[in-house]
Protein backbone atom coordinates (compact mmCIF):
# COMPACT_ATOMS: atom_id res chain seq x y z
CA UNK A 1 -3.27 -57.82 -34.48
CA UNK A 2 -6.76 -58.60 -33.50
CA UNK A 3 -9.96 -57.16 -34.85
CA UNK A 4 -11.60 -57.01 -38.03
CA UNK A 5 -12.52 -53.22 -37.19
CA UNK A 6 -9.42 -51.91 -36.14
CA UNK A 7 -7.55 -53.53 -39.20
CA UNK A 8 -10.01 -51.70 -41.86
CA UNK A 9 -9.86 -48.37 -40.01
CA UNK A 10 -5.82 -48.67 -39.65
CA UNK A 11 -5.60 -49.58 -43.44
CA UNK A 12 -8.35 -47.06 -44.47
CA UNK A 13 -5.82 -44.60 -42.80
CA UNK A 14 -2.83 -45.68 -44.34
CA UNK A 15 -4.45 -45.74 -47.51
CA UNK A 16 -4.64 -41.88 -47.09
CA UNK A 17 -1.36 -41.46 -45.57
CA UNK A 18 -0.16 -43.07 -48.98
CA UNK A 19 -2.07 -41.39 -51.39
CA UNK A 20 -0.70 -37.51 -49.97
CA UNK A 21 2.97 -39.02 -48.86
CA UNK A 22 4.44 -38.07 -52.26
CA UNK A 23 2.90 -34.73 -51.66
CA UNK A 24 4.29 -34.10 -48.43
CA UNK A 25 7.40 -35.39 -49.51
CA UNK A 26 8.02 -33.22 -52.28
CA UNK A 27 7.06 -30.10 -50.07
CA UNK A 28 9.85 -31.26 -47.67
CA UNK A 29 12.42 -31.72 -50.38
CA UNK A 30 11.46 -28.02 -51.56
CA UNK A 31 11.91 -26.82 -48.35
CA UNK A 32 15.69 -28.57 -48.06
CA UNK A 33 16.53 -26.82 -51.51
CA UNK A 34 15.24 -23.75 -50.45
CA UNK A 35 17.52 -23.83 -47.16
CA UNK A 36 20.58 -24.98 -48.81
CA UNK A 37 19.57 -22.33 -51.63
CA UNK A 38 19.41 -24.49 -54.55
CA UNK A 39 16.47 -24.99 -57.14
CA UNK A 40 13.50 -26.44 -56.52
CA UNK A 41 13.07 -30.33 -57.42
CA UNK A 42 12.42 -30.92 -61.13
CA UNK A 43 10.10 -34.15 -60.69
CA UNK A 44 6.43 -33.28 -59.42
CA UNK A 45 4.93 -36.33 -57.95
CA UNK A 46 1.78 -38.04 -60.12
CA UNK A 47 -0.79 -40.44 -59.70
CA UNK A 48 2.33 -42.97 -60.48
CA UNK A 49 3.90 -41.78 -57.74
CA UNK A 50 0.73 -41.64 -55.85
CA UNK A 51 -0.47 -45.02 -56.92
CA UNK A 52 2.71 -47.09 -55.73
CA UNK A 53 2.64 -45.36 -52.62
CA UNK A 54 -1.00 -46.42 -51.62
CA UNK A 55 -0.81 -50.01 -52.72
CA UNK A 56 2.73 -50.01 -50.46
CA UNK A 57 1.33 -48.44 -47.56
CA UNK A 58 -2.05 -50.16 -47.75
CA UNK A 59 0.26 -53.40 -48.74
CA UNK A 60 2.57 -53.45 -45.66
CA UNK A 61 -0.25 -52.47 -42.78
CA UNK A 62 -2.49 -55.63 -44.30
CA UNK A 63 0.07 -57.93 -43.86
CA UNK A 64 1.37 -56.08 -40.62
CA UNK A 65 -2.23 -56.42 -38.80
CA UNK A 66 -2.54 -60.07 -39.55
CA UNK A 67 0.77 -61.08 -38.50
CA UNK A 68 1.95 -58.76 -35.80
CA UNK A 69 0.63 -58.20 -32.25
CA UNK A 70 -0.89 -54.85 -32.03
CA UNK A 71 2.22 -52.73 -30.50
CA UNK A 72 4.44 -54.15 -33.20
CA UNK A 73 2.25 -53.50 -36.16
CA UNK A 74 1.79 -49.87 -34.96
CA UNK A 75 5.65 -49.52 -35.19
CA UNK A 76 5.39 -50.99 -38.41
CA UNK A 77 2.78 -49.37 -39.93
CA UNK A 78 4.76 -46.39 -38.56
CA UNK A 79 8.16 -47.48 -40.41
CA UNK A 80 6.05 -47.77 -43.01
CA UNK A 81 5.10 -44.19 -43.73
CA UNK A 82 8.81 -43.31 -42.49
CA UNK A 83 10.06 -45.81 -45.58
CA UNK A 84 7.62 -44.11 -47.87
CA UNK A 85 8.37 -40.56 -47.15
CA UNK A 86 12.12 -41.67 -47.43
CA UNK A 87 11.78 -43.09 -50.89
CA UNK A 88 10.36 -40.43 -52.70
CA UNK A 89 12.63 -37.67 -50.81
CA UNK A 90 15.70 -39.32 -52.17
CA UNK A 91 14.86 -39.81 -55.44
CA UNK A 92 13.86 -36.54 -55.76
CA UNK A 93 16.93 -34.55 -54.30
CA UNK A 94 19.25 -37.73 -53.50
CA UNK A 95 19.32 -37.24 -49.27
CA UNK A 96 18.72 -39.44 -46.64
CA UNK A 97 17.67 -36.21 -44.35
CA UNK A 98 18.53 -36.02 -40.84
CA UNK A 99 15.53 -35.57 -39.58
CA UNK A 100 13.71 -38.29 -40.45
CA UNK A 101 16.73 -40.19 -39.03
CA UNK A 102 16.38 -38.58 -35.78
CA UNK A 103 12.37 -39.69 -36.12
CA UNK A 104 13.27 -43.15 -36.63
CA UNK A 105 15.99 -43.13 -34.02
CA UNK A 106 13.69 -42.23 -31.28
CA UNK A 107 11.18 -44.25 -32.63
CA UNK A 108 13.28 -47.08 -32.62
CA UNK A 109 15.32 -47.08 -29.33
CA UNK A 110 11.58 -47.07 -27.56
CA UNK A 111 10.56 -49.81 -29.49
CA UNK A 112 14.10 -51.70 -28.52
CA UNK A 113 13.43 -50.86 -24.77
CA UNK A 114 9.85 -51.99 -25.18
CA UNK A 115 10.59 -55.03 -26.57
CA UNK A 116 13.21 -56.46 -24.80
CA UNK A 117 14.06 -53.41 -21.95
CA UNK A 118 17.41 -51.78 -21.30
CA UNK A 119 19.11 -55.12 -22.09
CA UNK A 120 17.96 -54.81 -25.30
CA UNK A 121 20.45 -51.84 -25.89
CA UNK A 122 23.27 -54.10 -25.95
CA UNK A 123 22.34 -55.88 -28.84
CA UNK A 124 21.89 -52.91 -30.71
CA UNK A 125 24.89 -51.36 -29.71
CA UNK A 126 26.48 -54.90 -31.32
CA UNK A 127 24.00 -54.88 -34.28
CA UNK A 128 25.32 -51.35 -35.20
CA UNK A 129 29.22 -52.18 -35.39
CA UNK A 130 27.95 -55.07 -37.31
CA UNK A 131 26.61 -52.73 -39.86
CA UNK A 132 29.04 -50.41 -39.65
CA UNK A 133 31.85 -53.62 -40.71
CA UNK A 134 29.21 -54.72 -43.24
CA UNK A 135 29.33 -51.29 -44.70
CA UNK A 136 32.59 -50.03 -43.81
CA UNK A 137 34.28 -53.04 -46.28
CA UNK A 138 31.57 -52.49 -48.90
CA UNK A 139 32.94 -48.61 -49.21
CA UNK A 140 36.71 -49.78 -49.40
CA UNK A 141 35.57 -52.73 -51.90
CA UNK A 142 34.13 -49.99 -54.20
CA UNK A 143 36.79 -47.61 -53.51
CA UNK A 144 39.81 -50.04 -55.16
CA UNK A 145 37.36 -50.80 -58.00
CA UNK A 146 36.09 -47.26 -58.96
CA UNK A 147 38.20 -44.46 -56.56
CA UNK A 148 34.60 -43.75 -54.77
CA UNK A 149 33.27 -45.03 -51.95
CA UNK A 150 29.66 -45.72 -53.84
CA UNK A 151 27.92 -45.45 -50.37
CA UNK A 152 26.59 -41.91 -49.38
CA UNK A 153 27.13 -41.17 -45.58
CA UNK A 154 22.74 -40.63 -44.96
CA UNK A 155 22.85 -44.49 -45.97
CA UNK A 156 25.38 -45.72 -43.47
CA UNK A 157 23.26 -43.47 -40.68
CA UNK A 158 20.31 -44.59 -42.15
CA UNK A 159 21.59 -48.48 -41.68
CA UNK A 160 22.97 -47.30 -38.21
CA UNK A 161 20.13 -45.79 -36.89
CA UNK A 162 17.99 -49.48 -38.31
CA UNK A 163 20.43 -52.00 -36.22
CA UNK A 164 20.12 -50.22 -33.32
CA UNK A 165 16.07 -50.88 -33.91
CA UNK A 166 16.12 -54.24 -34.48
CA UNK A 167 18.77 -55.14 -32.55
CA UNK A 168 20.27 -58.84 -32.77
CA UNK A 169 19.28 -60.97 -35.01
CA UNK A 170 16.88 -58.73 -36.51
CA UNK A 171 20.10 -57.03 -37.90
CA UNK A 172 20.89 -60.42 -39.92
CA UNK A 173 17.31 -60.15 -41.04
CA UNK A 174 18.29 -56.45 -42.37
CA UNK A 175 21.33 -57.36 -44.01
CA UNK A 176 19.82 -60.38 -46.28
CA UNK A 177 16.89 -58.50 -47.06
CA UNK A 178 18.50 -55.34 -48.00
CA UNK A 179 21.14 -57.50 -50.04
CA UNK A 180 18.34 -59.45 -51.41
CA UNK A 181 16.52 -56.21 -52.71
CA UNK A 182 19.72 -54.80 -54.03
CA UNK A 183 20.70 -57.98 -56.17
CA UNK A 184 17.22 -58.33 -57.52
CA UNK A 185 17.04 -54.65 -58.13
CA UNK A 186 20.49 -54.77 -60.05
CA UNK A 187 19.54 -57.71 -61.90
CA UNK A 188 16.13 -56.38 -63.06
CA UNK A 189 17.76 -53.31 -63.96
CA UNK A 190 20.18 -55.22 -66.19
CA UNK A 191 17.63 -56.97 -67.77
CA UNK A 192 15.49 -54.36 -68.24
CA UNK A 193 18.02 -51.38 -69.50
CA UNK A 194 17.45 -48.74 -67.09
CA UNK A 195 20.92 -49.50 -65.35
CA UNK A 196 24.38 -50.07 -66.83
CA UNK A 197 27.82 -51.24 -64.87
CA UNK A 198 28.26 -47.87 -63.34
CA UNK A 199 24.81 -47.02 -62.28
CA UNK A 200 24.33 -45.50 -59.03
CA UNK A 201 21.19 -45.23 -57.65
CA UNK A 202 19.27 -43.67 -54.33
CA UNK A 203 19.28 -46.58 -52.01
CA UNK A 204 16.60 -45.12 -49.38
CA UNK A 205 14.04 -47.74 -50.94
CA UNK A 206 16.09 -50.63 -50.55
CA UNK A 207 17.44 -49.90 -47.08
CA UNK A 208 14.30 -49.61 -45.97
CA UNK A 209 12.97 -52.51 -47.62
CA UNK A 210 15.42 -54.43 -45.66
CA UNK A 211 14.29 -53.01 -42.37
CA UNK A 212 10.71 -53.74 -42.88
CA UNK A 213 11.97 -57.29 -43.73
CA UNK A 214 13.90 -57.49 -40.50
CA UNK A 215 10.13 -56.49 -38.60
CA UNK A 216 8.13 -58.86 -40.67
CA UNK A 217 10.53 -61.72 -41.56
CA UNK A 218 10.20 -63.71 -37.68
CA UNK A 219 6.48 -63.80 -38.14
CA UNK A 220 6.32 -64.38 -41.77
CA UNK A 221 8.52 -67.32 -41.20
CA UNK A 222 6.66 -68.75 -37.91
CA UNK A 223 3.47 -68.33 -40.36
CA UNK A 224 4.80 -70.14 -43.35
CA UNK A 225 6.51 -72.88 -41.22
């Protein structure tokens, strides 16, 4: 993305975005409770919460505007605030909600058709049974270990709804970098104490991860190489 100015005011922005996105996401996950009548989230977002979501918002459209041409870092920066608002929704009242799924499938069948036009579709129609395999085993694999399938259904949609963005073989890019996220996340948490055998844990963050991985990774690699 060219231009010094446009980069400072689209970070300045995002900056913002991230510093109220907890905010906004805990007034969504109220509003869930409220319709599905149960109490109110217990955890009130803080300038932890605050803090980690400006330095990854501000963090992701940096590196977005000097790799990406200018459509593509939009839709990233975009994803961005999507992944954000994601994160702190599920750990607060464990959903994936539908509606930001419906956001991001919109959002990402007109960025499939803009990038490589109807054709495009096909691949993502192939990148989604790809996922769904991927994902599908993974369930019965925890299933014969533990008699549960381990995977909520908001994360298979959620993982649906991402390989029909990026398509083939941005959905290869997904995978590894959701499995790489996962494994180092597991490991830390190992390491660290704050997760045991049977953890489970809201996987929002690390699907997402993986999708902004899949957007970045081609460039990042062209860069490096």
């Amino acid at each position: 993305m060219n231009g010094i100015l446009g980069t400072a005011v689209l970070t300045g922005m995002s900056s913002l975005v991230g510093y109220f996105m907890p905010e906004l996401s805990y007034s969504f996950a109220c509003y869930k409770c409220g319709r599905k009548g149960y109490p109110r989230p217990l955890k009130i977002p803080g300038l932890r919460w605050k803090g980690f979501s400006l330095i990854f918002t501000t963090g992701v459209t940096g590196l977005s505007c000097f790799l990406l041409p200018f459509d593509q870092a939009i839709f990233t920066v975009f994803i961005c605030y999507i992944a954000a608002f994601g994160i702190f929704v599920d750990r607060l009242i464990r959903i994936i909600a539908n509606e930001m799924l419906w956001v991001i499938l919109a959002a990402g069948i007109t960025y499939r058709i803009h990038s490589d036009g109807l054709g495009g579709l096909f691949g993502s129609a192939g990148a989604v049974v790809l996922v769904v395999v991927i994902f599908g085993l993974t369930m019965l694999f925890t299933y014969v270990r533990k008699g549960t399938a381990g995977v909520g259904m908001g994360d298979v949609k959620l993982a649906m709804v991402i390989g029909i963005t990026v398509g083939f073989p941005g959905v290869f890019y997904f995978l590894t970098g959701m499995a790489c996220v996962i494994g180092f996340y597991c490991l830390a948490g190992m390491k660290y104490g704050f997760l045991v055998r049977d953890s489970t844990f809201p996987m929002c963050g690390h699907i997402m991860a993986g999708f902004l991985i899949a957007l970045l990774w081609p460039y990042i690699s062209t860069t490096i190489l």
